[in-house]
C-alpha atoms as a PDB file:
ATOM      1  CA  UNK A   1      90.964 113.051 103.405  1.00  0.00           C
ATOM      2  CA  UNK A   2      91.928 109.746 104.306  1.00  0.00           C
ATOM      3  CA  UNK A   3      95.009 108.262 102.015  1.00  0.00           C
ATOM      4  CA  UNK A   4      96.591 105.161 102.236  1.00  0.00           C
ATOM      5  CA  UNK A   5      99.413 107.060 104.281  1.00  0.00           C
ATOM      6  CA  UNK A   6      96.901 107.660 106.499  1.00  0.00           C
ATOM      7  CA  UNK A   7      95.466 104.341 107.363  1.00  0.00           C
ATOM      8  CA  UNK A   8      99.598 103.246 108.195  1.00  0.00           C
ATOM      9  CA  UNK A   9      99.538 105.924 110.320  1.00  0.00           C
ATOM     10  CA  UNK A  10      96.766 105.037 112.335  1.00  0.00           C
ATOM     11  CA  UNK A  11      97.612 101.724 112.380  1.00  0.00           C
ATOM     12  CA  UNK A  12     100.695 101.676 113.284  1.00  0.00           C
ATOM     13  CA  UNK A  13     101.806 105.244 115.572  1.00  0.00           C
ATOM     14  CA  UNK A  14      98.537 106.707 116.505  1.00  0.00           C
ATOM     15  CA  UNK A  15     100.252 107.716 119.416  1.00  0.00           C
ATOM     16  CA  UNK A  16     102.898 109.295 117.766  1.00  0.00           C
ATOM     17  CA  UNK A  17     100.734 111.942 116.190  1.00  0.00           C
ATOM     18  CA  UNK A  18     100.459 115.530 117.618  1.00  0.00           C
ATOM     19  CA  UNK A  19      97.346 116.544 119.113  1.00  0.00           C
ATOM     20  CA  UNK A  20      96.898 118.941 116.353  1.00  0.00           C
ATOM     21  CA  UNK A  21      97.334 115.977 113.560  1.00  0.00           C
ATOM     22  CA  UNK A  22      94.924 113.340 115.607  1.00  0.00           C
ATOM     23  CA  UNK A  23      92.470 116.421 115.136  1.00  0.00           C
ATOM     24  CA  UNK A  24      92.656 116.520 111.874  1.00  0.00           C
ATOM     25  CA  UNK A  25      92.896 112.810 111.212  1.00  0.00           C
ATOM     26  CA  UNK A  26      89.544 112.553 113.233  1.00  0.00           C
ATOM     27  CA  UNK A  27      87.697 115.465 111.191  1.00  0.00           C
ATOM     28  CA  UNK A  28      88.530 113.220 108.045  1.00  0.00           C
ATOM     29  CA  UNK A  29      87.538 110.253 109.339  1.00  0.00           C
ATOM     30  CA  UNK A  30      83.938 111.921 110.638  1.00  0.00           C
ATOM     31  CA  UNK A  31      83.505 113.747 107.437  1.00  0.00           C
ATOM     32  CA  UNK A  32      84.317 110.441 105.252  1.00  0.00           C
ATOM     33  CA  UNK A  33      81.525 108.489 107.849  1.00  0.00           C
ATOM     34  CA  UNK A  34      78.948 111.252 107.255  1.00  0.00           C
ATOM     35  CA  UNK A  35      79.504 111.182 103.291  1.00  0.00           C
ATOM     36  CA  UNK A  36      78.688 107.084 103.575  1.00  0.00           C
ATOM     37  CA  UNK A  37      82.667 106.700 102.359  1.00  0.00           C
ATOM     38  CA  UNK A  38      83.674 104.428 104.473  1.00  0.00           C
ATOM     39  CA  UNK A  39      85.664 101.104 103.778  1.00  0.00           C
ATOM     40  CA  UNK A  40      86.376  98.733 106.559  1.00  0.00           C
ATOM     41  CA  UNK A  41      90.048  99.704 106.181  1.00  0.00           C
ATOM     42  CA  UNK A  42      89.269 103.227 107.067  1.00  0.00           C
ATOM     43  CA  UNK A  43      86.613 102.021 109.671  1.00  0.00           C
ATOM     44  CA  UNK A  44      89.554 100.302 111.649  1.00  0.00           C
ATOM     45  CA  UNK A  45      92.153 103.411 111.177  1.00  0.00           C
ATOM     46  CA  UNK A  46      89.463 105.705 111.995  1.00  0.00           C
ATOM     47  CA  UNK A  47      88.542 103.949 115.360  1.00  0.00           C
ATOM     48  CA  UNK A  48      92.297 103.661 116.537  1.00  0.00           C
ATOM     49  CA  UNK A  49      92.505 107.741 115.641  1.00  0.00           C
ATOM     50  CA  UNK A  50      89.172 108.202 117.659  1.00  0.00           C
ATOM     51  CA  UNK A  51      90.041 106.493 120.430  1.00  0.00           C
ATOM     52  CA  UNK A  52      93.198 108.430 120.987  1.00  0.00           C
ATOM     53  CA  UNK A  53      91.880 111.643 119.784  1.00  0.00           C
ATOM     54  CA  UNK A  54      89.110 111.097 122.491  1.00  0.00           C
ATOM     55  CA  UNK A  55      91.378 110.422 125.422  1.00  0.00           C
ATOM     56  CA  UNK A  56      94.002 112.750 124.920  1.00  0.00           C
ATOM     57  CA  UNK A  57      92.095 115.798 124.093  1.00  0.00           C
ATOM     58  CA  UNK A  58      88.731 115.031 126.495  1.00  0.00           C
ATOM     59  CA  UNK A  59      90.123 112.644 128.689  1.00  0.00           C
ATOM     60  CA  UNK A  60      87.602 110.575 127.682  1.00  0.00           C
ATOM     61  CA  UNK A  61      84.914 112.333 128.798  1.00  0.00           C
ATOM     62  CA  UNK A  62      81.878 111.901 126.027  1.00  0.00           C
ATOM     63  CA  UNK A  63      79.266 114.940 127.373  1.00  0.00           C
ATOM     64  CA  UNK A  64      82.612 117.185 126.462  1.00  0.00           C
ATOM     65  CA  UNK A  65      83.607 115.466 123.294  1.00  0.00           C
ATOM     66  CA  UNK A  66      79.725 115.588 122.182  1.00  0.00           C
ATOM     67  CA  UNK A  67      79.851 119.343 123.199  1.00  0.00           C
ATOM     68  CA  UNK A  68      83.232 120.113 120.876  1.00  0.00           C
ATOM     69  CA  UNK A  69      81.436 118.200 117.864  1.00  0.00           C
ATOM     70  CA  UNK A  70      78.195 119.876 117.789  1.00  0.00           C
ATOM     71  CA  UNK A  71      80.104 123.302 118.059  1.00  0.00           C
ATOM     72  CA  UNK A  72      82.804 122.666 115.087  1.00  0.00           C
ATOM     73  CA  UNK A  73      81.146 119.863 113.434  1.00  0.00           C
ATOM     74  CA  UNK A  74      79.781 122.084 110.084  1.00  0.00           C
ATOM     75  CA  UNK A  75      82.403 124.119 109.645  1.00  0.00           C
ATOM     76  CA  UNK A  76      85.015 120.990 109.604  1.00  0.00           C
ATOM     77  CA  UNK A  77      82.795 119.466 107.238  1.00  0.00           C
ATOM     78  CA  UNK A  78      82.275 122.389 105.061  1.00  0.00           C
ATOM     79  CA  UNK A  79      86.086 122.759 104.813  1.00  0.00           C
ATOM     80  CA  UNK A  80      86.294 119.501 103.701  1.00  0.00           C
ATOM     81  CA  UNK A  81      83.594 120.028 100.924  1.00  0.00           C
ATOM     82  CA  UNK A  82      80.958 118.256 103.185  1.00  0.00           C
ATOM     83  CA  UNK A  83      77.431 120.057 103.456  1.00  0.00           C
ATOM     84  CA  UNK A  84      74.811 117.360 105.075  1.00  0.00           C
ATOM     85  CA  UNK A  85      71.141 117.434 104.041  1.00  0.00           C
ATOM     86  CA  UNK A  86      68.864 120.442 105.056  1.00  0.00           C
ATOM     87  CA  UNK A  87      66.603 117.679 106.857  1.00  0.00           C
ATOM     88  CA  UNK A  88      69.579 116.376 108.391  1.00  0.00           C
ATOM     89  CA  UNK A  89      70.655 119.545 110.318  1.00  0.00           C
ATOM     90  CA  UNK A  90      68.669 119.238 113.181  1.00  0.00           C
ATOM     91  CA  UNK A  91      69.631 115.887 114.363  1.00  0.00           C
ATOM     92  CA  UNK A  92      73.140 116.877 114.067  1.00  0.00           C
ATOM     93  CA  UNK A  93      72.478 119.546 116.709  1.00  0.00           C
END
């Protein structure tokens, strides 16, 4: 999950990171958001990691990013020890 290490990261060579690592970085940062885990220190490090994670992978195209995070969504969270509410399953759909 997100570490101190992390946040530097972010902050300072988001574009450093592998594709692979800004995927993994963003799963953190969406599974911390969904949990309500969020500081404003992570807010900032997540947005920088989104941002990149967005344009290099989907070229910044949202209808495909939207399509990739429906489709992986539970089982990143799950892997992370997430599960979200039964009656919040459908709006995450």
């Amino acid at each position: 999950m997100i570490t101190a290490t992390m946040t530097l990261v972010a902050a300072l060579s988001v574009h450093a990171l592998t594709v692979k690592e800004l995927e993994e970085y963003y799963w953190d940062c969406d599974t911390l958001f969904m949990r309500g885990d969020m500081s404003g220190q992570d807010l900032n490090s997540c947005l920088l990691v989104t941002e990149e994670f967005q344009t290099r992978v989907f070229n910044n195209d949202r209808a495909q990013f939207m399509q990739y995070w429906r489709r992986e969504n539970l089982s990143e969270w799950y892997r992370r020890g997430y599960t979200p509410r039964i009656e919040d399953l459908p709006k995450l759909r």
